[in-house]
N, C-alpha and C. Protein backbone atom coordinates (compact mmCIF):
# COMPACT_ATOMS: atom_id res chain seq x y z
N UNK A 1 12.15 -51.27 3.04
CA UNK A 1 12.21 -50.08 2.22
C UNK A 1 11.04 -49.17 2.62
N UNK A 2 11.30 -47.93 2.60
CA UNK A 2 10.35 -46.76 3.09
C UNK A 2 9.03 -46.70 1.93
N UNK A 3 7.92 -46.39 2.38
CA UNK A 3 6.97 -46.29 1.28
C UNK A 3 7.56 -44.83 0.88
N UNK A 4 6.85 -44.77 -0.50
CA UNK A 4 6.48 -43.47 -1.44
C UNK A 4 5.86 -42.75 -1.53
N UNK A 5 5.26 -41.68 -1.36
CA UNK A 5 4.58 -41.10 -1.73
C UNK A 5 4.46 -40.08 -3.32
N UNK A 6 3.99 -39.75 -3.62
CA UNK A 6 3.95 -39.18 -5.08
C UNK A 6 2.52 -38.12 -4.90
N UNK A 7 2.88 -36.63 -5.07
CA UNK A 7 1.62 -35.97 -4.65
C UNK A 7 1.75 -35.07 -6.42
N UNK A 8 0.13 -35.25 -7.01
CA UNK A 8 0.06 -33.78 -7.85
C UNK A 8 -0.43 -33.15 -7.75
N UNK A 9 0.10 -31.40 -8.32
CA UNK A 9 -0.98 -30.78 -7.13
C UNK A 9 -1.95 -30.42 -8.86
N UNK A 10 -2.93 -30.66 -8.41
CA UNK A 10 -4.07 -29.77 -9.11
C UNK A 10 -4.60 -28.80 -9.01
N UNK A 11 -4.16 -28.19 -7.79
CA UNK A 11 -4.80 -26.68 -7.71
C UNK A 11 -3.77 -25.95 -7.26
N UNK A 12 -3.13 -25.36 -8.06
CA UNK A 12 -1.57 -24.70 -7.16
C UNK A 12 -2.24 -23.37 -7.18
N UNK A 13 -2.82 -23.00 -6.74
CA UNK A 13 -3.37 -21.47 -5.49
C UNK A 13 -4.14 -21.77 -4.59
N UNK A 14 -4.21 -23.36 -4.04
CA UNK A 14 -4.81 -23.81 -2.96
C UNK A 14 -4.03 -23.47 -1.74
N UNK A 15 -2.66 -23.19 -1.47
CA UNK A 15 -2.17 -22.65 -0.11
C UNK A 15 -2.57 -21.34 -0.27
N UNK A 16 -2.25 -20.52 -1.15
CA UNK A 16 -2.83 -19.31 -1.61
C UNK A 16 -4.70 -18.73 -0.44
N UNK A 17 -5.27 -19.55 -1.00
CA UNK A 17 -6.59 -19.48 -0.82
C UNK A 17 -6.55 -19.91 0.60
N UNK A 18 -5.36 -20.76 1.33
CA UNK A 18 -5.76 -21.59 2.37
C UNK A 18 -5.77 -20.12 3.27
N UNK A 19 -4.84 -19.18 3.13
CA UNK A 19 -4.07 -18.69 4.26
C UNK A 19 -4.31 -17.32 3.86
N UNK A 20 -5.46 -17.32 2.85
CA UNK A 20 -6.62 -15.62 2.91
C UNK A 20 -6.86 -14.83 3.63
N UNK A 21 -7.56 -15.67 4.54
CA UNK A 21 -8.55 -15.25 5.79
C UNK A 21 -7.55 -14.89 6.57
N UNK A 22 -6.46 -15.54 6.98
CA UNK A 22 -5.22 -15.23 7.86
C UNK A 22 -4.91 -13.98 7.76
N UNK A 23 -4.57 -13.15 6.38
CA UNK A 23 -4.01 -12.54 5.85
C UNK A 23 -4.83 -11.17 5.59
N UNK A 24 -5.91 -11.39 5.51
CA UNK A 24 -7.17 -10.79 5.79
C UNK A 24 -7.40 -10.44 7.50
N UNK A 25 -7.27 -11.20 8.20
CA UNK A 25 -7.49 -10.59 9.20
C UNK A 25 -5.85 -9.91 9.93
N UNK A 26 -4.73 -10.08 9.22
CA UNK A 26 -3.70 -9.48 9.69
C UNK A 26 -4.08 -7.84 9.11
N UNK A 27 -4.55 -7.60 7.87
CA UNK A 27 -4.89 -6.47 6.99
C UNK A 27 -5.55 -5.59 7.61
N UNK A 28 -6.85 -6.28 8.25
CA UNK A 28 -8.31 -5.38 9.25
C UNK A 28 -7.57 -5.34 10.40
N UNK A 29 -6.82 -6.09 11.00
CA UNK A 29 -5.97 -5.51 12.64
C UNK A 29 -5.22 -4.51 12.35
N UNK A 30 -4.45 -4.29 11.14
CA UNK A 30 -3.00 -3.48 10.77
C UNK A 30 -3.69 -1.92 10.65
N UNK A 31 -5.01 -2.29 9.73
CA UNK A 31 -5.33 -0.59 9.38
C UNK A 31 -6.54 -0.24 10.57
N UNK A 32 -7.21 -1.42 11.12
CA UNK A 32 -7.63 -0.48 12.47
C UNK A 32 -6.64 -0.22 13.76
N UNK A 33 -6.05 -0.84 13.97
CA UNK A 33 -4.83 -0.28 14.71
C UNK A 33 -4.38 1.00 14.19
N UNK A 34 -3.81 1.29 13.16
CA UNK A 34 -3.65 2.36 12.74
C UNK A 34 -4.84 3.62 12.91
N UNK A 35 -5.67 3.13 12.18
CA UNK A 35 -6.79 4.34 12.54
C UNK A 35 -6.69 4.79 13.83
N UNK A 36 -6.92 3.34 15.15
CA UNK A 36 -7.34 4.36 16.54
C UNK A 36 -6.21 4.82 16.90
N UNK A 37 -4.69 4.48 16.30
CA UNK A 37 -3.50 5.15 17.14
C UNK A 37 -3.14 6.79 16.19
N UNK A 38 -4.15 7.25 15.58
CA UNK A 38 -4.29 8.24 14.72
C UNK A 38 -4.24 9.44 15.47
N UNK A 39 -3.37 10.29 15.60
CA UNK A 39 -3.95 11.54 16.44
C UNK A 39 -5.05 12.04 15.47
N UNK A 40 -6.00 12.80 16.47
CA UNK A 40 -7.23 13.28 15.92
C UNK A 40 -7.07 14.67 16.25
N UNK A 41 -7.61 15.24 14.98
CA UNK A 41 -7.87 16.68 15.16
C UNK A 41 -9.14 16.80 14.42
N UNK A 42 -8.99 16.09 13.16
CA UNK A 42 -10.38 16.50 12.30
C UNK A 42 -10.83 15.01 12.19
N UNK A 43 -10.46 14.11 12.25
CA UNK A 43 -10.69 12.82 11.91
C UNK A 43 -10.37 11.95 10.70
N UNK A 44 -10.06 13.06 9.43
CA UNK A 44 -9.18 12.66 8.38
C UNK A 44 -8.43 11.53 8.13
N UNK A 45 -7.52 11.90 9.30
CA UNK A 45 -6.72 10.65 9.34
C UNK A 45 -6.75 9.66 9.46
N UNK A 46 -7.38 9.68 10.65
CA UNK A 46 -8.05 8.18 11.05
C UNK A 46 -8.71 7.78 9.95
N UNK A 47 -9.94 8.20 9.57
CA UNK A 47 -10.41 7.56 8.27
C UNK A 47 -10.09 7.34 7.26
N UNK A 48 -8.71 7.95 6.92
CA UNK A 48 -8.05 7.27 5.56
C UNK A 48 -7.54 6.24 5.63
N UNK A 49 -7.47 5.49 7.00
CA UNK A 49 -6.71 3.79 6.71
C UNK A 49 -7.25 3.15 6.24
N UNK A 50 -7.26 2.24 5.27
CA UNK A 50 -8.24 1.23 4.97
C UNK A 50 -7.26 0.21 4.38
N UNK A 51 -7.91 -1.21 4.05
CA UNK A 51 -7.14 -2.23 3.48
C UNK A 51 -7.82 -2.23 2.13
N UNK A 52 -7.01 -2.90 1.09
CA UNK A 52 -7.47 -3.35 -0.44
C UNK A 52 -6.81 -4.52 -0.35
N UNK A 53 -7.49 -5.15 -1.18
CA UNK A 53 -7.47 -7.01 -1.38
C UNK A 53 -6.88 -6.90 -2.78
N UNK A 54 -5.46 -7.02 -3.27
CA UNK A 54 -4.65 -6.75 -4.15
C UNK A 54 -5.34 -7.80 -4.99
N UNK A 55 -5.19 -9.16 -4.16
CA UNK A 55 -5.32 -10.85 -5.31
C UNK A 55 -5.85 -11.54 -3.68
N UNK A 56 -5.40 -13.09 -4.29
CA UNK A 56 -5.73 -13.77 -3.17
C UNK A 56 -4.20 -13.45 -2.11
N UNK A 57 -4.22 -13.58 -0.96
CA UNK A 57 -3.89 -13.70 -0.11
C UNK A 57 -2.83 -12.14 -0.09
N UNK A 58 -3.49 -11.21 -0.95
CA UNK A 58 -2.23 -10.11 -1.12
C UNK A 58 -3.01 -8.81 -0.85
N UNK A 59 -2.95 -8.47 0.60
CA UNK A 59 -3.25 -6.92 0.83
C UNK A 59 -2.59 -5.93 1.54
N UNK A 60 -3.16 -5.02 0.95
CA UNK A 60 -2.25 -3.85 1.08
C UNK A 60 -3.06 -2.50 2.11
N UNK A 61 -2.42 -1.68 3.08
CA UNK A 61 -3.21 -0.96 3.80
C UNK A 61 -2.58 0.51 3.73
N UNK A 62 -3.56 0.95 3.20
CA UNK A 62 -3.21 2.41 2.71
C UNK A 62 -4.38 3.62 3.11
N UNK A 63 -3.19 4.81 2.89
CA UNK A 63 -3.99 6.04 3.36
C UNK A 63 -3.98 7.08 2.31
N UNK A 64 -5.10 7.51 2.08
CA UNK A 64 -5.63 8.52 0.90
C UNK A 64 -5.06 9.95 1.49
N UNK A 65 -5.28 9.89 2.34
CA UNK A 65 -4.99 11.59 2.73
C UNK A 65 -4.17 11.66 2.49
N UNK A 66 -3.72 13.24 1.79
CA UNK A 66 -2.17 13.76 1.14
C UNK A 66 -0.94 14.05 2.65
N UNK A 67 -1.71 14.42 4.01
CA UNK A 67 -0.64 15.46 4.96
C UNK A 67 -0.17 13.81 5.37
N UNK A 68 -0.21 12.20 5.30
CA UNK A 68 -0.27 11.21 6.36
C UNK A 68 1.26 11.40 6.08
N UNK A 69 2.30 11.25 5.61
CA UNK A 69 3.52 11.15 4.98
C UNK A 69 4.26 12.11 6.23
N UNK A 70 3.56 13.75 6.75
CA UNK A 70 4.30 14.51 7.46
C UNK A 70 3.73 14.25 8.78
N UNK A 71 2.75 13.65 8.92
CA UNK A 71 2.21 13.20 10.17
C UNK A 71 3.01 12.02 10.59
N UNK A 72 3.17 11.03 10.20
CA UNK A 72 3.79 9.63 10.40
C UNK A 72 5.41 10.01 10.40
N UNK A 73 6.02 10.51 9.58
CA UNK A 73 7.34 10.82 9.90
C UNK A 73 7.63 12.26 10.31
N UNK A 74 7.13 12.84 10.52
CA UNK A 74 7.52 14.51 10.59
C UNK A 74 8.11 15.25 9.65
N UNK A 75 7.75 16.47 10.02
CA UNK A 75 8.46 17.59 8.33
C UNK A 75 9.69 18.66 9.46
N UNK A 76 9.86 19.51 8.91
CA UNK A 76 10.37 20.88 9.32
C UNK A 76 9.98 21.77 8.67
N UNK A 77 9.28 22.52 9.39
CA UNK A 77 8.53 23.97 8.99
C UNK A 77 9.44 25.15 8.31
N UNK A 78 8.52 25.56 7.67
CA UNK A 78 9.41 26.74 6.75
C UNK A 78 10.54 27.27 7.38
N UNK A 79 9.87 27.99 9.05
CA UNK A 79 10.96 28.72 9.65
C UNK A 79 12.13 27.82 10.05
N UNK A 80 12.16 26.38 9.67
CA UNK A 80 13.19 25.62 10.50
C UNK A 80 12.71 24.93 11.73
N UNK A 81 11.56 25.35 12.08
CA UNK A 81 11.16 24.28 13.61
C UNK A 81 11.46 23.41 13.09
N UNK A 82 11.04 21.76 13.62
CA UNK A 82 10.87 20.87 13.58
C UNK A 82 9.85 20.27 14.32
N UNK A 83 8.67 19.36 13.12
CA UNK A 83 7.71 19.09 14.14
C UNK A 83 8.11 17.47 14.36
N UNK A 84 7.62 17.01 15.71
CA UNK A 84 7.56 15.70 15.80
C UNK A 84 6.84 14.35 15.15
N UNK A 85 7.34 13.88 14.38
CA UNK A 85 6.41 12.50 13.78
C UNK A 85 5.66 11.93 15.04
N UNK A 86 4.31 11.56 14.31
CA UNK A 86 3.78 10.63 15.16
C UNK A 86 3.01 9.37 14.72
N UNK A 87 3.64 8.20 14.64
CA UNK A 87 3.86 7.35 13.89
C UNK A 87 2.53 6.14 14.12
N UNK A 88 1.74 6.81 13.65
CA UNK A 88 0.24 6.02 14.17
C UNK A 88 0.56 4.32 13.04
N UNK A 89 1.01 4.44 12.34
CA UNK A 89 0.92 3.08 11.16
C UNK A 89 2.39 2.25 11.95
N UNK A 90 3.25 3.00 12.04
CA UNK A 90 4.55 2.45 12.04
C UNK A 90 3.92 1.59 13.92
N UNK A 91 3.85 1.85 14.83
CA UNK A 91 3.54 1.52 16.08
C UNK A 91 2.54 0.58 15.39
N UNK A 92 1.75 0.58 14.83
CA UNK A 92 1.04 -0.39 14.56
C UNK A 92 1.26 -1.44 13.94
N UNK A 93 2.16 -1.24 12.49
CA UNK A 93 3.16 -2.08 11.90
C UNK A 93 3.87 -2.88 13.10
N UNK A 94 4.39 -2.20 14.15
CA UNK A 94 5.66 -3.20 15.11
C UNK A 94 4.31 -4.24 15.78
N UNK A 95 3.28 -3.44 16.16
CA UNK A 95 2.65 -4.28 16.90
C UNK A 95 2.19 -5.78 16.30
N UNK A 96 1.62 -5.41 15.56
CA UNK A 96 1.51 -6.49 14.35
C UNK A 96 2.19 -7.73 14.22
N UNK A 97 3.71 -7.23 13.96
CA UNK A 97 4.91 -8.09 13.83
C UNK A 97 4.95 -8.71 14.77
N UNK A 98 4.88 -7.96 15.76
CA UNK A 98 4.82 -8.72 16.96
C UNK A 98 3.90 -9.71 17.58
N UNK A 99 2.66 -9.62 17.27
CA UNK A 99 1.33 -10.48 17.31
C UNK A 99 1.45 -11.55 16.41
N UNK A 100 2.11 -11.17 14.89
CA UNK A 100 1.56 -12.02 13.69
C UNK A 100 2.79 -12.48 13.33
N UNK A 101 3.87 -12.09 13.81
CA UNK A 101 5.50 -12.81 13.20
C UNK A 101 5.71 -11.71 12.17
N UNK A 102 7.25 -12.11 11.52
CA UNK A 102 7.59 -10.96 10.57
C UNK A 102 6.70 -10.21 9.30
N UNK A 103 6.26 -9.31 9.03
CA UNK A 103 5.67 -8.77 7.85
C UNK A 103 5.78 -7.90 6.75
N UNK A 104 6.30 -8.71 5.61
CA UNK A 104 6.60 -7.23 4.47
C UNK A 104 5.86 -6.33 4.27
């Protein structure tokens, strides 16, 4: 007969805590990637990436500046041009995925 095992857990946010740092350093690659793939004009942009540490193992990388929304996807100008997105987060997002496996 096979032995048993029987596990309790006593600390259930111990995987949580295990896989922080992981998660943490996927966060600091995601928003400096982003920053340097930033086109620069004033530097704005670039400097609004940053990460926040939601909880344990839960962060989020966001940009303060109001224009990042028409920069990253593009707008169309009053007269109807159309300007081109330039997708400094999103290229960085794929890269990511690609380094770190899938990422919500």
């Amino acid at each position: 007969m096979p032995a048993r095992s029987v596990f309790t857990v006593t600390h259930p946010n111990a995987p949580m805590e295990a896989v922080d740092p992981d998660i943490f350093l996927i966060a600091f690659d995601l928003s400096d990637k982003a920053r340097a793939g930033s086109p620069y004009h004033t530097g704005n942009l670039a400097d609004g990436y940053h990460y926040v540490r939601l909880g344990t193992a839960h962060y989020a990388v966001r940009n303060g500046v109001p224009y990042w929304r028409f920069v990253e996807f593009g707008f169309r100008r009053p007269d109807g041009t159309p300007e081109a997105a330039r997708p400094a987060f999103g290229r960085a997002l794929h890269e990511a995925r690609v380094r770190w496996g899938a990422l919500r």
